[in-house]
Protein backbone atom coordinates (compact mmCIF):
# COMPACT_ATOMS: atom_id res chain seq x y z
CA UNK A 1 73.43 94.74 108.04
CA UNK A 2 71.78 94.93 111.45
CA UNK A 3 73.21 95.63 114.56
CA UNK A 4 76.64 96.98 115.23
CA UNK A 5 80.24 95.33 113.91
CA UNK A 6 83.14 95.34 116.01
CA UNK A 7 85.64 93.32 114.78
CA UNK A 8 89.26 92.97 115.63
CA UNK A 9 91.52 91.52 113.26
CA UNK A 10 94.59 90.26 115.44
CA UNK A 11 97.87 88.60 115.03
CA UNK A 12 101.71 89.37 115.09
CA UNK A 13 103.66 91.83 112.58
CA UNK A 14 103.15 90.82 109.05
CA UNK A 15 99.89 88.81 109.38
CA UNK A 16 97.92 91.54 107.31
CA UNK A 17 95.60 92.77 109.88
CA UNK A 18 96.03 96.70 107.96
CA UNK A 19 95.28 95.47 104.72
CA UNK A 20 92.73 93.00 105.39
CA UNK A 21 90.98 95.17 107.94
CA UNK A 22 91.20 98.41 105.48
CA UNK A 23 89.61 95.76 102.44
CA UNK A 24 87.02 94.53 105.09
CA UNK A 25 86.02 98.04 106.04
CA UNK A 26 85.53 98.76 102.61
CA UNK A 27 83.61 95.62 101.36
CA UNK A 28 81.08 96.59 104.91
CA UNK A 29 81.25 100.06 104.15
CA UNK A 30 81.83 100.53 107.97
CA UNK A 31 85.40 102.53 109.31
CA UNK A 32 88.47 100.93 109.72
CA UNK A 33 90.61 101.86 112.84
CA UNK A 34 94.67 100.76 112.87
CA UNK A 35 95.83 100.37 116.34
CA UNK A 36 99.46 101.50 115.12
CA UNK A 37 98.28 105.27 115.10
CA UNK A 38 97.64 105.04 118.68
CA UNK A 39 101.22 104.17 119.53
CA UNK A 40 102.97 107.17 121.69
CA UNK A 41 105.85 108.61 119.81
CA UNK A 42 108.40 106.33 122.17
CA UNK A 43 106.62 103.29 121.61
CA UNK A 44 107.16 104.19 117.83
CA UNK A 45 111.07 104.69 118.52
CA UNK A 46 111.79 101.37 120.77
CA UNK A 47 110.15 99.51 118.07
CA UNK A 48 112.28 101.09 115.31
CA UNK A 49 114.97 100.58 117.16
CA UNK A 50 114.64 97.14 117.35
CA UNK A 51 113.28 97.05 121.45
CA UNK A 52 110.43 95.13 121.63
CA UNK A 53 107.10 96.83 123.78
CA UNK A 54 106.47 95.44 127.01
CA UNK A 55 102.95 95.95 129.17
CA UNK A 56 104.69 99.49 130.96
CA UNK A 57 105.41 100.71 127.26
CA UNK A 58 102.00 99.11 125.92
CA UNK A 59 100.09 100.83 128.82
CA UNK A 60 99.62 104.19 127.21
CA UNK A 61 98.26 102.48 123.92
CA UNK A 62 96.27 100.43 125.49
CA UNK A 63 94.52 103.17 127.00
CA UNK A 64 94.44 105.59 123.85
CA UNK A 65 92.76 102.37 122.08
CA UNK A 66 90.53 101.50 125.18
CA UNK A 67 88.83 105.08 124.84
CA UNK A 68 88.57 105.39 121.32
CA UNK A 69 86.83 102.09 121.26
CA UNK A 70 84.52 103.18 124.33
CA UNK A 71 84.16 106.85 121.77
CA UNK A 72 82.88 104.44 119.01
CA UNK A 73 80.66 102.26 120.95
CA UNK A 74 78.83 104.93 122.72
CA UNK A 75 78.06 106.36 119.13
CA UNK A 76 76.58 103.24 117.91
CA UNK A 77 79.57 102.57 115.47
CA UNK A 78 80.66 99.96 113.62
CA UNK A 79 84.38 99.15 112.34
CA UNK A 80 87.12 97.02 112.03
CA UNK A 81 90.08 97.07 114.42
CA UNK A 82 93.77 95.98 113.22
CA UNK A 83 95.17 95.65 116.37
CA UNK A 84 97.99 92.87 117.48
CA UNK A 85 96.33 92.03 120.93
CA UNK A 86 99.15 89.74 121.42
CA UNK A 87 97.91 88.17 124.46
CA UNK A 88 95.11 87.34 126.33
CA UNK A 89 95.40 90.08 128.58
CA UNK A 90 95.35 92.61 125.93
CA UNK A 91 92.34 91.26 124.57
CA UNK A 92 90.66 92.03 128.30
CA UNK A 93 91.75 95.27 128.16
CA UNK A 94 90.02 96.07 124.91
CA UNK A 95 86.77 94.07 125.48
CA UNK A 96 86.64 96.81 128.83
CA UNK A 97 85.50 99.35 126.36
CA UNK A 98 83.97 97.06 123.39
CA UNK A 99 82.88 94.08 125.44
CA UNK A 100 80.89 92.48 122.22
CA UNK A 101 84.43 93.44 120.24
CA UNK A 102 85.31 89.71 118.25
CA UNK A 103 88.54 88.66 117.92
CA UNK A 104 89.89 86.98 114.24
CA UNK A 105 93.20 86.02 114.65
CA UNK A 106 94.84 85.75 110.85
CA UNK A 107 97.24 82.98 111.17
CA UNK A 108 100.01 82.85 108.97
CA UNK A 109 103.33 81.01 108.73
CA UNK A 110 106.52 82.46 110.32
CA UNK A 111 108.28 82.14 106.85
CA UNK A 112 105.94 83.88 105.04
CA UNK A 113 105.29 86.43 108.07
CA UNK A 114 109.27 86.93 108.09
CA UNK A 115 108.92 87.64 103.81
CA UNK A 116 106.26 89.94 104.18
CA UNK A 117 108.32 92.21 106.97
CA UNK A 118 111.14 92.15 104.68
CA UNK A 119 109.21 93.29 102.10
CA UNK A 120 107.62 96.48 104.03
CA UNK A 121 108.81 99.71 103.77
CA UNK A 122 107.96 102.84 105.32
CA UNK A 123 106.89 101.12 108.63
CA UNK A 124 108.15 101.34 112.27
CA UNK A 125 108.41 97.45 113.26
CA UNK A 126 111.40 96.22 111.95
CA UNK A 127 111.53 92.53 110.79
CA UNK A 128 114.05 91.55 113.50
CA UNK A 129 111.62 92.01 116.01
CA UNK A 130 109.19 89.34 114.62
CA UNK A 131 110.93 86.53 116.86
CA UNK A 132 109.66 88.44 119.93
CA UNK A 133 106.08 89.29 118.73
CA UNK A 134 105.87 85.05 117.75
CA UNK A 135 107.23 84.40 121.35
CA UNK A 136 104.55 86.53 122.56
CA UNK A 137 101.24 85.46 121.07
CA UNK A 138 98.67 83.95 122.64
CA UNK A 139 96.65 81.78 120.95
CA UNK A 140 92.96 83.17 121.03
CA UNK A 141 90.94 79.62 122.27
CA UNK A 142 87.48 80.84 123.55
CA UNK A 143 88.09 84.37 122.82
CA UNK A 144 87.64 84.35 118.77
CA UNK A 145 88.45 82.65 115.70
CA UNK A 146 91.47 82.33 114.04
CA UNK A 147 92.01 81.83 109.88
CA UNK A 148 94.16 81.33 107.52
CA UNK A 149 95.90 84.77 106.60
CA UNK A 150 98.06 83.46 103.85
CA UNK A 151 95.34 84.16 101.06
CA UNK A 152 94.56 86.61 99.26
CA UNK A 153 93.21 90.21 100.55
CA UNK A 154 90.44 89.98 98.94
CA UNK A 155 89.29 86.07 99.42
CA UNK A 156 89.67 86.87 103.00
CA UNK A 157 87.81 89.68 103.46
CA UNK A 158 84.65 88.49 101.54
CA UNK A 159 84.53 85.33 103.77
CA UNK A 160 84.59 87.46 106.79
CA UNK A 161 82.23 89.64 105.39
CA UNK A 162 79.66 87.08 104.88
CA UNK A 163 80.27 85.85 108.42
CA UNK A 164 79.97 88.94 109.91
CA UNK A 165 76.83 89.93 107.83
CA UNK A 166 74.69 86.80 108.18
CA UNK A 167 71.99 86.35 110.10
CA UNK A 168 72.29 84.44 113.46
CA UNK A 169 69.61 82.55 114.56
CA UNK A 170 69.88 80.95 117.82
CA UNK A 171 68.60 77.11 118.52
């Protein structure tokens, strides 16, 4: 692989960006960063207590990630980002530190998203608060590409991994 990979895998609650990005990480052999442990301890709370984060509560995170991101590039790393950059603005605010950072939104179906949440233990973002995340997203146009998410882990990751990995010529 030549040259850096920064690669944010994006999306609401549910959509798999943590275990897709970890599997991705590992098939590149490059780190894997999860935006959720960059979430102040009241950010952590209102979502657990079934408040959706709006941009004053995101602010903080934003930041944290905005510097680690701006750590990482000024090393010369590469990685994979799980990070829900729900809307367009949030995607700004990261490509201020990583400004070559590319955006995959994995696109999956509310049912399913609303199984998978249901299914999740141990986690902070209750399934209730789904409806707000959906109502939130912004679709990513320009700004990346988006797939389908409701594959498996592994199918998914080896596609991106050979897109990320191939050469580009340019025309």
């Amino acid at each position: 692989m030549s040259g850096a990979v920064r690669v944010a895998l994006c999306g609401v609650a549910g959509s798999g960006k943590t275990t897709v990005g970890r599997a991705l990480g590992a098939a590149l052999g490059i780190d894997f960063v999860d935006a959720d442990d960059f979430h102040p301890a009241a950010n952590r709370a209102r979502m657990a207590a079934g408040r959706p984060l709006d941009d004053d509560a995101r602010a903080a995170w934003l930041g944290a990630l905005q510097r680690e991101l701006a750590r990482r590039g000024a090393a010369g790393a590469s990685y994979v980002l799980a990070c829900s950059a729900l809307a367009a603005r949030h995607r700004a605010a990261l490509r201020q530190a990583a400004p070559e950072l590319a955006f995959v939104h994995l696109r999956v179906p509310p049912a399913v998203l609303a199984r998978r949440l249901a299914a999740r233990t141990g986690h902070f973002f209750p399934a209730e608060l789904l409806p707000s995340q959906l109502a939130a997203w912004e679709e990513l146009g320009a700004d990346g590409i988006a797939i389908d998410g409701d594959r498996p882990v592994a199918a998914i990751a080896a596609a991106l991994a050979r897109q990320l990995v191939a050469p580009r010529t340019f025309t």
